[in-house]
N, C-alpha and C. Protein backbone atom coordinates (compact mmCIF):
# COMPACT_ATOMS: atom_id res chain seq x y z
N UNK A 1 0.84 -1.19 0.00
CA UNK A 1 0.00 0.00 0.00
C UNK A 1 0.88 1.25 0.00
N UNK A 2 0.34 2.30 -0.74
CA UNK A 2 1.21 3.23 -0.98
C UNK A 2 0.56 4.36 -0.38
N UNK A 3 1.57 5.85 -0.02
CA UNK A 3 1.06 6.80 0.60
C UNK A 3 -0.29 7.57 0.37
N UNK A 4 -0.55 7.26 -1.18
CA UNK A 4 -1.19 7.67 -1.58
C UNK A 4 -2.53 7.00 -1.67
N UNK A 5 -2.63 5.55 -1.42
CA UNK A 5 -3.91 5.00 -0.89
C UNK A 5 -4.27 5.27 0.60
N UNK A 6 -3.51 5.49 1.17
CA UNK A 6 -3.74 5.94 2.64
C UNK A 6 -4.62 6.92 2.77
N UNK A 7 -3.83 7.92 1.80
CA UNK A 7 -5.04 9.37 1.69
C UNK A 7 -6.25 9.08 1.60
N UNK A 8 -6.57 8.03 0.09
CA UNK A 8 -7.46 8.09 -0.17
C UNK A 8 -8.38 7.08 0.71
N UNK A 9 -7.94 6.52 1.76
CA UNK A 9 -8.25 5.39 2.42
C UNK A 9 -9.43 6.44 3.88
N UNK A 10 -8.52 7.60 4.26
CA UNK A 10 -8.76 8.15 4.62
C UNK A 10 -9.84 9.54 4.28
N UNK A 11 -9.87 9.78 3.19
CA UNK A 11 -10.91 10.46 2.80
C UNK A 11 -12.09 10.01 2.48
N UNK A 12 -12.38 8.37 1.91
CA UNK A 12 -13.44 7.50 2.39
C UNK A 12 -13.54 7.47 4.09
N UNK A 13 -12.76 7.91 4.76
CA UNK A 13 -13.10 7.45 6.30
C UNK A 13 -13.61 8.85 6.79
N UNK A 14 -13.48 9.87 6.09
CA UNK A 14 -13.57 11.15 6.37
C UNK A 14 -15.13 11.44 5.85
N UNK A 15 -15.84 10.40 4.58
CA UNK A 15 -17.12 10.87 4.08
C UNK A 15 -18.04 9.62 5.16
N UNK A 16 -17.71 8.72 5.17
CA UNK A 16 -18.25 7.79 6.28
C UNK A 16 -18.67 8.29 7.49
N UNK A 17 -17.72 8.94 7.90
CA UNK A 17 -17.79 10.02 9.14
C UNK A 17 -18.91 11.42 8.50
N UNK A 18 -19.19 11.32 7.61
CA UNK A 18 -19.57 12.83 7.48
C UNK A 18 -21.00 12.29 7.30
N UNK A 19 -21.35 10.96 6.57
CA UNK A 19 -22.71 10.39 6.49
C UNK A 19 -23.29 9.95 7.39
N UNK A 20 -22.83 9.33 8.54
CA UNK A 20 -22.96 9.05 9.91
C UNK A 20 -23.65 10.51 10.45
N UNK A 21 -22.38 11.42 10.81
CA UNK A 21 -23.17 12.43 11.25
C UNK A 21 -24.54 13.46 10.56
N UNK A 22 -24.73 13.06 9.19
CA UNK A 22 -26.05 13.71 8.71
C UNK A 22 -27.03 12.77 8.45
N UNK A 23 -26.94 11.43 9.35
CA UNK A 23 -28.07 10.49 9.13
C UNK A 23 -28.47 10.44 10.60
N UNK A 24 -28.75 11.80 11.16
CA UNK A 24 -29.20 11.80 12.22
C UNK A 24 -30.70 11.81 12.36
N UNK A 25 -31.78 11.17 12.79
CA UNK A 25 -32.91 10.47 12.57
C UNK A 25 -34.14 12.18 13.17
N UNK A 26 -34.94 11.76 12.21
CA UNK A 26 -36.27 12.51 12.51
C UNK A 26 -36.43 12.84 13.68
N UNK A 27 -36.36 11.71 14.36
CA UNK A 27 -37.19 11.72 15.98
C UNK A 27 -36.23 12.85 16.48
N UNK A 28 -35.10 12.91 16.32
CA UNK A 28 -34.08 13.94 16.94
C UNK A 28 -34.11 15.38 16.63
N UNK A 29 -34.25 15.37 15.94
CA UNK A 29 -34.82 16.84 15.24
C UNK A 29 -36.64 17.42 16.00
N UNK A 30 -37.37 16.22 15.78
CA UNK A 30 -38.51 16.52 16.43
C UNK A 30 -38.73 16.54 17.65
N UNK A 31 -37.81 15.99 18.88
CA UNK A 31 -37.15 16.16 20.04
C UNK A 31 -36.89 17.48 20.77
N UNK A 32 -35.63 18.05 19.89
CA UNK A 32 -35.73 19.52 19.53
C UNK A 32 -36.44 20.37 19.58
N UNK A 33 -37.33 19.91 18.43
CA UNK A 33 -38.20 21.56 18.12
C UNK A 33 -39.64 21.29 19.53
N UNK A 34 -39.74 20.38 19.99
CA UNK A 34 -40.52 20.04 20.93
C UNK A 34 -40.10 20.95 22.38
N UNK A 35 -38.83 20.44 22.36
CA UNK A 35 -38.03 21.49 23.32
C UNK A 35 -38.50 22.87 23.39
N UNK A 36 -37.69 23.14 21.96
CA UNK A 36 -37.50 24.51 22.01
C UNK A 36 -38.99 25.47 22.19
N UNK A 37 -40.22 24.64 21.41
CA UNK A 37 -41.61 25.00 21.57
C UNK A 37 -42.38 25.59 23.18
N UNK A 38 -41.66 23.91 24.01
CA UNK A 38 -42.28 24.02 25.31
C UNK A 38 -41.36 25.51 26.06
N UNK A 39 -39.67 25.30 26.00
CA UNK A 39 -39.59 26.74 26.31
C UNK A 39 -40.21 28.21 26.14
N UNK A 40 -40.32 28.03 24.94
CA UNK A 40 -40.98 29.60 24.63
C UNK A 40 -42.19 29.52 24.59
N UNK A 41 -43.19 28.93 24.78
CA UNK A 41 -44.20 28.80 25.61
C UNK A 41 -44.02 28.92 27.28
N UNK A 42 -43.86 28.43 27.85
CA UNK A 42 -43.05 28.48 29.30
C UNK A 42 -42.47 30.12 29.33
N UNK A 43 -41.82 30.65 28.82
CA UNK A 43 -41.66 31.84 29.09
C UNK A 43 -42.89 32.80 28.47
N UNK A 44 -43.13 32.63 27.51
CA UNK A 44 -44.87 33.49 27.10
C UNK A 44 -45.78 33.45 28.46
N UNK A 45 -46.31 32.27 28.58
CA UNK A 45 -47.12 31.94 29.76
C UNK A 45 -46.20 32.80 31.00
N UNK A 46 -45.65 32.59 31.18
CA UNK A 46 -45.00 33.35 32.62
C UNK A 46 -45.27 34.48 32.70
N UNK A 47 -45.88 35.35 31.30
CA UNK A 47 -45.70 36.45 31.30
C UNK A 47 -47.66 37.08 31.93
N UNK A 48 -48.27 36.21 31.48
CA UNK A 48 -49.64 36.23 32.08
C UNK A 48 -49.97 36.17 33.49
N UNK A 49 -50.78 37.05 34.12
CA UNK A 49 -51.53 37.08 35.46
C UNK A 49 -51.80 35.90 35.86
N UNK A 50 -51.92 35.92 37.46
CA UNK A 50 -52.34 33.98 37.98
C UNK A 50 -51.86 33.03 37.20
N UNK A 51 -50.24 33.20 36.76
CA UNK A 51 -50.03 32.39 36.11
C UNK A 51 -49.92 31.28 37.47
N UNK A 52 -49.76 29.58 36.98
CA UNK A 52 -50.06 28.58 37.84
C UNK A 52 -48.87 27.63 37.31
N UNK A 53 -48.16 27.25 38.59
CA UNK A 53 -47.01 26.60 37.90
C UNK A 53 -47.12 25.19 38.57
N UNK A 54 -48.45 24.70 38.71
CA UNK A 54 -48.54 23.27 38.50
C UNK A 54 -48.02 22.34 37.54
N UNK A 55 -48.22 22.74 36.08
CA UNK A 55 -47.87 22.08 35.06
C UNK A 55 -46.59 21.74 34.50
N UNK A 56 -45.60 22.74 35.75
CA UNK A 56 -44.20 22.72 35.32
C UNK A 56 -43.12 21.72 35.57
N UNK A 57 -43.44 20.80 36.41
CA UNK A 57 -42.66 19.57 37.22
C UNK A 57 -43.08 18.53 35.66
N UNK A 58 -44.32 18.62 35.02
CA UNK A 58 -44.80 17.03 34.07
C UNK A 58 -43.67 17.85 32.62
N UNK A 59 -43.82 19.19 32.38
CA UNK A 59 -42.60 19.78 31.43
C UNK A 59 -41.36 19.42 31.61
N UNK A 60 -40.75 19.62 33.07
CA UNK A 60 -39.55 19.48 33.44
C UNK A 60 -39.04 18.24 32.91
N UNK A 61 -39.90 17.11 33.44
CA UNK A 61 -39.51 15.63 32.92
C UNK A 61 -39.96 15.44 31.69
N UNK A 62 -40.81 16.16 30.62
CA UNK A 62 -40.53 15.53 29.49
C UNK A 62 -39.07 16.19 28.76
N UNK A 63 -38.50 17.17 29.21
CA UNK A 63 -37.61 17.84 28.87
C UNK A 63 -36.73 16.74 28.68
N UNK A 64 -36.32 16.59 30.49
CA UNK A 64 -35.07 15.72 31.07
C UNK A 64 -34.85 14.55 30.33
N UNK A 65 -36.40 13.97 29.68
CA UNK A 65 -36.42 12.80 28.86
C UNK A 65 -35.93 12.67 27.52
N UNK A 66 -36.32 14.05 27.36
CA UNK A 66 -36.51 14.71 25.67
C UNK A 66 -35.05 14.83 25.34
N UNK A 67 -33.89 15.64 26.11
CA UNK A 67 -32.38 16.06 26.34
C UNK A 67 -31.75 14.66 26.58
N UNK A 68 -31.87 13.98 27.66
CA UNK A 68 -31.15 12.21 27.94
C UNK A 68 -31.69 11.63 26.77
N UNK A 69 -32.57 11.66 25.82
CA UNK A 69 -32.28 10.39 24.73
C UNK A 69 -31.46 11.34 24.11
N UNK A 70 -31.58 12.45 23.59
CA UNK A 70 -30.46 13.01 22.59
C UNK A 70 -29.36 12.90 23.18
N UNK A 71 -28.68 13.10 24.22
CA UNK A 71 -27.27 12.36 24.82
C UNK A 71 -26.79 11.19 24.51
N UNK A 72 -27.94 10.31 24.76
CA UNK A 72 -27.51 8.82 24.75
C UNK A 72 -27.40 8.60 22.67
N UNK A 73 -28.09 9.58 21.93
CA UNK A 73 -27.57 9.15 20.77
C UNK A 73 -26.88 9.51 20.61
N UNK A 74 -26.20 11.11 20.94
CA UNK A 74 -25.24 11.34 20.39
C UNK A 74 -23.52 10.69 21.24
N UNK A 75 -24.05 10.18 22.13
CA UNK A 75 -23.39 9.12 22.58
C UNK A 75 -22.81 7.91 22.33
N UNK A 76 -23.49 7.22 21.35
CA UNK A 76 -23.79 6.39 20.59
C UNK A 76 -23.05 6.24 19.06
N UNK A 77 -23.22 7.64 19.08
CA UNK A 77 -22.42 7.78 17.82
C UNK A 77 -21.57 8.30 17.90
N UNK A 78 -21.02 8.74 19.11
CA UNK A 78 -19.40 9.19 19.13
C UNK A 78 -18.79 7.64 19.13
N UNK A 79 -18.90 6.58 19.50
CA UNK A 79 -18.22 5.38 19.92
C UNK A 79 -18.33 4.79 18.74
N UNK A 80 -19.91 4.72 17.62
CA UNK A 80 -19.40 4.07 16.02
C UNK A 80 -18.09 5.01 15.72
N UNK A 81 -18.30 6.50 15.88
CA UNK A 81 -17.12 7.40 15.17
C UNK A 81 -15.97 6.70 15.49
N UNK A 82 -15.86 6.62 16.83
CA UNK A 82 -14.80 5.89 17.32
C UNK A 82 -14.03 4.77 16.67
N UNK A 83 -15.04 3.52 16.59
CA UNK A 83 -14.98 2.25 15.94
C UNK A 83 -14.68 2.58 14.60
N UNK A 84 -14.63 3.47 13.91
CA UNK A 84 -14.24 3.64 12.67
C UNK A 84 -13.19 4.38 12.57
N UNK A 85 -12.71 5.32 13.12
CA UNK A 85 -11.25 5.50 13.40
C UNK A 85 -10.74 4.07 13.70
N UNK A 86 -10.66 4.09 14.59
CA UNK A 86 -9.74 2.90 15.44
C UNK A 86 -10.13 1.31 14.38
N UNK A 87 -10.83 1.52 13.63
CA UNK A 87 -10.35 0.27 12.51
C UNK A 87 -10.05 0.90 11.12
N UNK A 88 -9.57 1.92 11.14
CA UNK A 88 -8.78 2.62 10.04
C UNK A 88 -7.73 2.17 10.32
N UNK A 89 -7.16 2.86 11.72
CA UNK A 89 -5.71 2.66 12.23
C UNK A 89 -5.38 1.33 11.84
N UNK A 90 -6.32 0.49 12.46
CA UNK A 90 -5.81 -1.09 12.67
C UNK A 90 -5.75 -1.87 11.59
N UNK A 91 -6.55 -1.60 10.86
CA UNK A 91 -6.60 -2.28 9.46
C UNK A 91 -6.04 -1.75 8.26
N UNK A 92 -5.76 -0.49 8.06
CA UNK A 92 -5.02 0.26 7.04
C UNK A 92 -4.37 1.19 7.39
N UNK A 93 -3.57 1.49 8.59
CA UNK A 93 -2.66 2.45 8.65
C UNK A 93 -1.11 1.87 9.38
N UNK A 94 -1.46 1.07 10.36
CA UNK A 94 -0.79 0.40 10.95
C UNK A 94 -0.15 -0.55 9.94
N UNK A 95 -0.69 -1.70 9.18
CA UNK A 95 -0.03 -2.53 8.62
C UNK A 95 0.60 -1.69 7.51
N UNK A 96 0.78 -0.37 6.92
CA UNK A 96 1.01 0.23 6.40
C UNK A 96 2.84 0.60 6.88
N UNK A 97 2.46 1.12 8.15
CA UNK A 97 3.79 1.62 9.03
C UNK A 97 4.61 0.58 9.70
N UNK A 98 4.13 -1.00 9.47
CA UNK A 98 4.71 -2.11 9.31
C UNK A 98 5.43 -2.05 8.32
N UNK A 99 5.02 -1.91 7.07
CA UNK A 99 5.41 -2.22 5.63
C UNK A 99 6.76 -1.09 5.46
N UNK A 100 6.84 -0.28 6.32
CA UNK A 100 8.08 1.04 6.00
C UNK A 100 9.56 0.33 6.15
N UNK A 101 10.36 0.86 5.13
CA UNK A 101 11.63 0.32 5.82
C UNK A 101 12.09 0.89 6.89
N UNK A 102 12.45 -0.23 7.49
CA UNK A 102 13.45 -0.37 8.53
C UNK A 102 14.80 0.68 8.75
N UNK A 103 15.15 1.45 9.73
CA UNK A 103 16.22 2.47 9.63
C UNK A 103 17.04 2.11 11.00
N UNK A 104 18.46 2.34 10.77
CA UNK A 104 19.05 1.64 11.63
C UNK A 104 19.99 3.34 12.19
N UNK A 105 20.18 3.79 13.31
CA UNK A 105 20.89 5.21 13.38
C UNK A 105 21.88 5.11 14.86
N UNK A 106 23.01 4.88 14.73
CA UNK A 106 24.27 5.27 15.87
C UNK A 106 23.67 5.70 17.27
N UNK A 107 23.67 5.21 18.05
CA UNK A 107 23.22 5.80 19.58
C UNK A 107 24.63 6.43 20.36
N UNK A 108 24.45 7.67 20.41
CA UNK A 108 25.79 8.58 20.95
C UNK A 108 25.90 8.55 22.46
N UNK A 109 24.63 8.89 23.02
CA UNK A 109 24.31 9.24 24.21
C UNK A 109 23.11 8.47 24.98
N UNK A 110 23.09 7.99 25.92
CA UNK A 110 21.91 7.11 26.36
C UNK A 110 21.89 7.17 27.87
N UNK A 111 20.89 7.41 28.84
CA UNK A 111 20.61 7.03 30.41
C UNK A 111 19.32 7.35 30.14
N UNK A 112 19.33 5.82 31.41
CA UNK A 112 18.01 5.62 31.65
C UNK A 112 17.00 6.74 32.14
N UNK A 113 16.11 7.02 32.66
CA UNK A 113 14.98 7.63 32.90
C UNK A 113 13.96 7.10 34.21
N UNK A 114 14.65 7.13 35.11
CA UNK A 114 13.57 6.55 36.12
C UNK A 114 12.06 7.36 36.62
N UNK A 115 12.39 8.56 36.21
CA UNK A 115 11.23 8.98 36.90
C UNK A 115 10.03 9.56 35.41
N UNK A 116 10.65 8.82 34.55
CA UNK A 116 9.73 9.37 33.09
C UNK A 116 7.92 8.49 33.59
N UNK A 117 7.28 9.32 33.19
CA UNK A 117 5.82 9.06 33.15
C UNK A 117 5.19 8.04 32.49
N UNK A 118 4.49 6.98 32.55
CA UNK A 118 3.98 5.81 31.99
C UNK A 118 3.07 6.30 31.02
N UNK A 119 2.57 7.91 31.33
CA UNK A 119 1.15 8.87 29.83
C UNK A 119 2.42 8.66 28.80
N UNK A 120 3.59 8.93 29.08
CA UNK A 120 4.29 9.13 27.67
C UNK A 120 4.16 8.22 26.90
N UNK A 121 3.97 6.87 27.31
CA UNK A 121 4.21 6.08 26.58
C UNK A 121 2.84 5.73 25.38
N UNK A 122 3.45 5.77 24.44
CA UNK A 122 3.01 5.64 22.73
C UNK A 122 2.48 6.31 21.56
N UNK A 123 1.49 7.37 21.19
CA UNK A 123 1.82 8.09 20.34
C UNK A 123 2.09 9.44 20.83
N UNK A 124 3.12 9.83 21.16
CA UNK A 124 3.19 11.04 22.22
C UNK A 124 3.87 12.45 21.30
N UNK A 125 3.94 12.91 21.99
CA UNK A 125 4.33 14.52 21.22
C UNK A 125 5.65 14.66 20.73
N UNK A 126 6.26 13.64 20.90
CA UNK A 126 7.58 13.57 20.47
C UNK A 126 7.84 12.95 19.46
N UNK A 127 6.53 12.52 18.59
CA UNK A 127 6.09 11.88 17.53
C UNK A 127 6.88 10.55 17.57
N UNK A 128 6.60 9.62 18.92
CA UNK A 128 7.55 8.24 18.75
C UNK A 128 6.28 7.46 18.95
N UNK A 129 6.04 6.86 18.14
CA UNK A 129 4.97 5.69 18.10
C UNK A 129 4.76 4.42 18.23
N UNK A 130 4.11 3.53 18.92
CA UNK A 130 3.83 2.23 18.95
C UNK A 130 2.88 1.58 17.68
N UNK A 131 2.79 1.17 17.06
CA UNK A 131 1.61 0.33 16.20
C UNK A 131 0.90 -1.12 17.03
N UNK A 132 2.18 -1.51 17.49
CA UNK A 132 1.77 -2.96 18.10
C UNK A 132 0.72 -2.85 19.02
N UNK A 133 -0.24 -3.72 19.14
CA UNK A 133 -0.89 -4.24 20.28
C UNK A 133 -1.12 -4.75 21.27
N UNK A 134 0.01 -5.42 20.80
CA UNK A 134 0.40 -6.50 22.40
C UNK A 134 1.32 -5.74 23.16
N UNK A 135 1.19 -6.00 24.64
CA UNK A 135 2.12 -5.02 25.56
C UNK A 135 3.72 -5.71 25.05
N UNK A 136 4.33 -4.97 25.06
CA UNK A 136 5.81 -5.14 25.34
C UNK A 136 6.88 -4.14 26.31
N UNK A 137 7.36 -5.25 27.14
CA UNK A 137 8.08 -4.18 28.22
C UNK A 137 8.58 -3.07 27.88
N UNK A 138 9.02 -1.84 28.11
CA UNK A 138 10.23 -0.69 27.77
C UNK A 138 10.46 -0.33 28.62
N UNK A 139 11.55 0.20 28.71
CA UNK A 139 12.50 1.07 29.50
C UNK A 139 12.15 2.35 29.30
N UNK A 140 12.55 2.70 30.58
CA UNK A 140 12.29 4.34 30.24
C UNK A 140 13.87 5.45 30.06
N UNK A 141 14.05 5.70 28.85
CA UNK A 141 15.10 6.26 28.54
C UNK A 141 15.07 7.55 27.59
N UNK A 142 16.29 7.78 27.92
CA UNK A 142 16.41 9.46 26.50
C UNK A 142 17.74 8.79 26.04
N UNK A 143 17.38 8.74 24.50
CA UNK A 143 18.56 8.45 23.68
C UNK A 143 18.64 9.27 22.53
N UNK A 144 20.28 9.87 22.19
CA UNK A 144 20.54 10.60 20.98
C UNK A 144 21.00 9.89 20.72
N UNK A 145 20.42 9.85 19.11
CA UNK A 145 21.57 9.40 17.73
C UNK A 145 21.37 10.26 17.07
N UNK A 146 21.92 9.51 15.52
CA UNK A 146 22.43 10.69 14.50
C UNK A 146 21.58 9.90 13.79
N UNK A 147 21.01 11.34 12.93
CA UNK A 147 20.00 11.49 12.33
C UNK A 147 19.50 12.78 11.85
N UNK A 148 20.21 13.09 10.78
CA UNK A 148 19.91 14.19 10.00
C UNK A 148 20.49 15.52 11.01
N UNK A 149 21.48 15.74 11.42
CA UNK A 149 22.05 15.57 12.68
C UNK A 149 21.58 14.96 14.15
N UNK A 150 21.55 15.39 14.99
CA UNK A 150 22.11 14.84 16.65
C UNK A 150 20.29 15.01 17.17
N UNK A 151 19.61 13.67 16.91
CA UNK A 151 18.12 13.81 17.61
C UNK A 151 18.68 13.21 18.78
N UNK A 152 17.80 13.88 19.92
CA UNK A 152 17.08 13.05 21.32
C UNK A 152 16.00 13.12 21.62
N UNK A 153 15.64 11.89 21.98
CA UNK A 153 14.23 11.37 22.51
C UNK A 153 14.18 11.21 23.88
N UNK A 154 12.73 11.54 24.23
CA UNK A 154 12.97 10.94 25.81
C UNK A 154 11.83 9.93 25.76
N UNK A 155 11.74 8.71 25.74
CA UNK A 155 10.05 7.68 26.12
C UNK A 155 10.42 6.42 26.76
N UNK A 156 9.06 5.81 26.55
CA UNK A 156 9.58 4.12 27.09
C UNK A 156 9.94 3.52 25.61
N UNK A 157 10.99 2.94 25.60
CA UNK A 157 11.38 2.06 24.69
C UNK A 157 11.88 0.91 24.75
N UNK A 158 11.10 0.31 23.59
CA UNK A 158 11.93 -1.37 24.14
C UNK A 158 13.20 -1.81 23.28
N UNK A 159 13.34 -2.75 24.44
CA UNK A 159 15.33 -2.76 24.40
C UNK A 159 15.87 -4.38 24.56
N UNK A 160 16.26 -4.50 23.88
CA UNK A 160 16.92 -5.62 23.63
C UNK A 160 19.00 -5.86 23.84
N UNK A 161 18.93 -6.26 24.48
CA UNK A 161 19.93 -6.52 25.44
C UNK A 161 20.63 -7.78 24.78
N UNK A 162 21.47 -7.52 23.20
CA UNK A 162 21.70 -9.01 22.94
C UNK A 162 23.08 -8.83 21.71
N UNK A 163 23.20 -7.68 21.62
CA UNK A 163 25.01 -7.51 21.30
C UNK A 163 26.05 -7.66 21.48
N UNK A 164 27.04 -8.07 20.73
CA UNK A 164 28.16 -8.16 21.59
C UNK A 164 29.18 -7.22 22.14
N UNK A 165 30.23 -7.15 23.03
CA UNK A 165 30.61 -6.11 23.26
C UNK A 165 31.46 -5.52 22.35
N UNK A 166 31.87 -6.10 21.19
CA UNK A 166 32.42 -5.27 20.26
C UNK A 166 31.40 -4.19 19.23
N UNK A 167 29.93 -4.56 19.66
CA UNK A 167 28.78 -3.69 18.46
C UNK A 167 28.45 -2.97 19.13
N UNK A 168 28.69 -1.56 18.65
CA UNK A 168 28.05 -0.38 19.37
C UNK A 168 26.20 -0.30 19.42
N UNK A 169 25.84 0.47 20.16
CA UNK A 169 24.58 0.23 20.52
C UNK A 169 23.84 1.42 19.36
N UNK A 170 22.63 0.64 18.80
CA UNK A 170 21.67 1.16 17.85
C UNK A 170 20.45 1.26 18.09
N UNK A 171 19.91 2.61 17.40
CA UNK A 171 18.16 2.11 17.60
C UNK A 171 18.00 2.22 15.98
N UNK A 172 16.79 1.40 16.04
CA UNK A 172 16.07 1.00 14.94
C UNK A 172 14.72 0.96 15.24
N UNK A 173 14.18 1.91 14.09
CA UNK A 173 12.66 2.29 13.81
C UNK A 173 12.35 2.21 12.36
N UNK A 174 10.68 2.75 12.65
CA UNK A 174 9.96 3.10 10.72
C UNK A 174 9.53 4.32 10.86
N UNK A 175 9.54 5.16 9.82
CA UNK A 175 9.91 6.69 9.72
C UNK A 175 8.50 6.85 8.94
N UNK A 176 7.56 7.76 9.90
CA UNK A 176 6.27 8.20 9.15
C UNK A 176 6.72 9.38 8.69
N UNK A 177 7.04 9.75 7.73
CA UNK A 177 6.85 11.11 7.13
C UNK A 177 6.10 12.12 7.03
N UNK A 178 4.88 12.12 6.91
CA UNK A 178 3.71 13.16 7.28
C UNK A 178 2.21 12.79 8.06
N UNK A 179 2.14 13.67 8.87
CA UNK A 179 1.08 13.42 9.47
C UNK A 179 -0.58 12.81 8.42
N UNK A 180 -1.29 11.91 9.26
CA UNK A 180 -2.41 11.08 8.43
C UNK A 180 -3.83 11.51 8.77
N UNK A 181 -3.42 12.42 10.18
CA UNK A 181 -4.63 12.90 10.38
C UNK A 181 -4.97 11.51 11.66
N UNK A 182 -6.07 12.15 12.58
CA UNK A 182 -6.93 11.09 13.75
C UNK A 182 -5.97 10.69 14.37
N UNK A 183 -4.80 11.25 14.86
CA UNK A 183 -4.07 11.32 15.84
C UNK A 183 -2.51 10.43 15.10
N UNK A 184 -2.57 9.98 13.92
CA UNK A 184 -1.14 9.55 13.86
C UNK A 184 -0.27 10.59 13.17
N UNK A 185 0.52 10.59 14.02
CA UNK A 185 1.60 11.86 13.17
C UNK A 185 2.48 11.43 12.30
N UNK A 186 3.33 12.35 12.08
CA UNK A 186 4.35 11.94 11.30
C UNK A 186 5.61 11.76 12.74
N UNK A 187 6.76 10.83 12.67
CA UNK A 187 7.40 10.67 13.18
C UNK A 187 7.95 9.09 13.55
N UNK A 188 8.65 8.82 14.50
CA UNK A 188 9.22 7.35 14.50
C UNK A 188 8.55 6.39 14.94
N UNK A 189 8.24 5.24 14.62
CA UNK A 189 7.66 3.92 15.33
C UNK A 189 7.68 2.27 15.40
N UNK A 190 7.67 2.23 16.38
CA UNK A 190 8.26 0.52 16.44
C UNK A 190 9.73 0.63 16.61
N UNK A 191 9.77 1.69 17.72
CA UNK A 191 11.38 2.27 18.25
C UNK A 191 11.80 1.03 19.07
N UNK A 192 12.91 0.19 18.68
CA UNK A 192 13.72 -0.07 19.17
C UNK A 192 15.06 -0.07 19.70
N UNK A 193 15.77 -0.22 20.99
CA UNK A 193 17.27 0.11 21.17
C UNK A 193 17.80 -1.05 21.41
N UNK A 194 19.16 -1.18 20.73
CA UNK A 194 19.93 -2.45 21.05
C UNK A 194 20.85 -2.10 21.55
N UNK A 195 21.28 -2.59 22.60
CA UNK A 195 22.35 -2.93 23.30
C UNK A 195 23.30 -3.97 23.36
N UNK A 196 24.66 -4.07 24.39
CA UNK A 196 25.28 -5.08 24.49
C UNK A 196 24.51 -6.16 25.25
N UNK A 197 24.75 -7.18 25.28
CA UNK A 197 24.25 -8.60 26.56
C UNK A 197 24.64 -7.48 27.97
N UNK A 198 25.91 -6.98 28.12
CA UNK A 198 26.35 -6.81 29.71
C UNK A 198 26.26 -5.95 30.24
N UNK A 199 25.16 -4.59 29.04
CA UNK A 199 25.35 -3.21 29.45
C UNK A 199 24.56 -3.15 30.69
N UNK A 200 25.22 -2.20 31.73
CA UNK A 200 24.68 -1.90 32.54
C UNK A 200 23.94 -0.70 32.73
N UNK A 201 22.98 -0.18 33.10
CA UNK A 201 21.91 0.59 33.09
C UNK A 201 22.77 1.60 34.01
N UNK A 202 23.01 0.99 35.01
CA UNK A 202 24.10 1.98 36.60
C UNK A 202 25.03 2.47 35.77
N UNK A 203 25.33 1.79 34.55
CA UNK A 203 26.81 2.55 34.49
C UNK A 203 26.84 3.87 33.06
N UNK A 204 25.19 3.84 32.79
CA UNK A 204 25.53 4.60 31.89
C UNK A 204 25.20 6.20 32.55
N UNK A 205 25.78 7.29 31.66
CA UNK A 205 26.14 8.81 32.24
C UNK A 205 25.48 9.60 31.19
């Protein structure tokens, strides 16, 4: 799949979304104007002598009734909206940012991160991304490499501990290039860092 079906993958997800929200049903509209009727009635009447506000508690609750179903639909349809994002991602964007090559970049500088935040972790502002689903441990670290000069990151990343001590330590990711829109940006994902077997975490500065 190419960048350019993505778009268009996404601008079908963008009219889907747009038909959803204008196939909003009669009854909802007539809900509404029911509303808006009994208000301005309710204030007309108020305006009359001996007015009598018996009748206002059986209004109140058709209101409360009238307002809670329109919640609960438009409730309803924030979570299809939902379900249709979130199987864009999963089904055509993700296996997409699978399909990227692979980039391999020099790690200069590296310590761990003990007190980094567990929110950071996955599509975060530092545009470093997860695709995967299944949990996988990470570390919490800031690492520079080189890369179009001298980037640093700070997140959880997972790390593999299985070099020898003659191979300097690398990370390797897939490089989104421009943002897709519905929260995936452009930036790195499926960040991995490799290390030696013996590196020690204490000993790095």
């Amino acid at each position: 799949m190419t960048i350019q079906e993505i778009i268009e993958s996404k601008i079908n997800l963008q009219d889907e979304l747009h038909a959803q929200l204008m196939s909003i049903p009669w009854w909802i509209w007539l809900m509404l104007s029911l509303s808006l009727v009994s208000l301005l009635l309710t204030f007309l009447i108020r305006k009359i002598d001996r007015y009598e506000d018996y009748w206002l508690a059986p209004l109140i609750i058709g209101l409360c009734f009238i307002f809670g179903s329109i919640y609960f639909y438009i409730h309803n349809l924030d979570s299809k909206t939902d379900l249709l994002i979130a199987t864009w991602r999963n089904d055509i964007v993700n296996p997409f940012i699978e399909s990227l090559p692979i980039e391999k970049k020099e790690i200069i500088y590296i310590k761990i991160d003990t007190e980094l935040s567990h929110e950071i972790e996955g599509e975060s502002i530092w545009g470093i991304g997860y695709t995967k689903s299944t949990p996988v441990e990470r570390t919490p670290l800031t690492v520079s490499f080189k890369d179009q000069g001298i980037v640093t990151k700070t997140n959880w990343f997972e790390t593999h501990m299985e070099l020898t001590e003659e191979e300097k330590p690398f990370i390797e990711f897939q490089r989104l290039k421009r943002n897709l829109g519905y929260g995936v940006n452009a930036g790195y994902y499926n960040v991995k860092v490799y290390l030696p077997r013996s590196y020690q975490f204490t000993e790095i500065k």
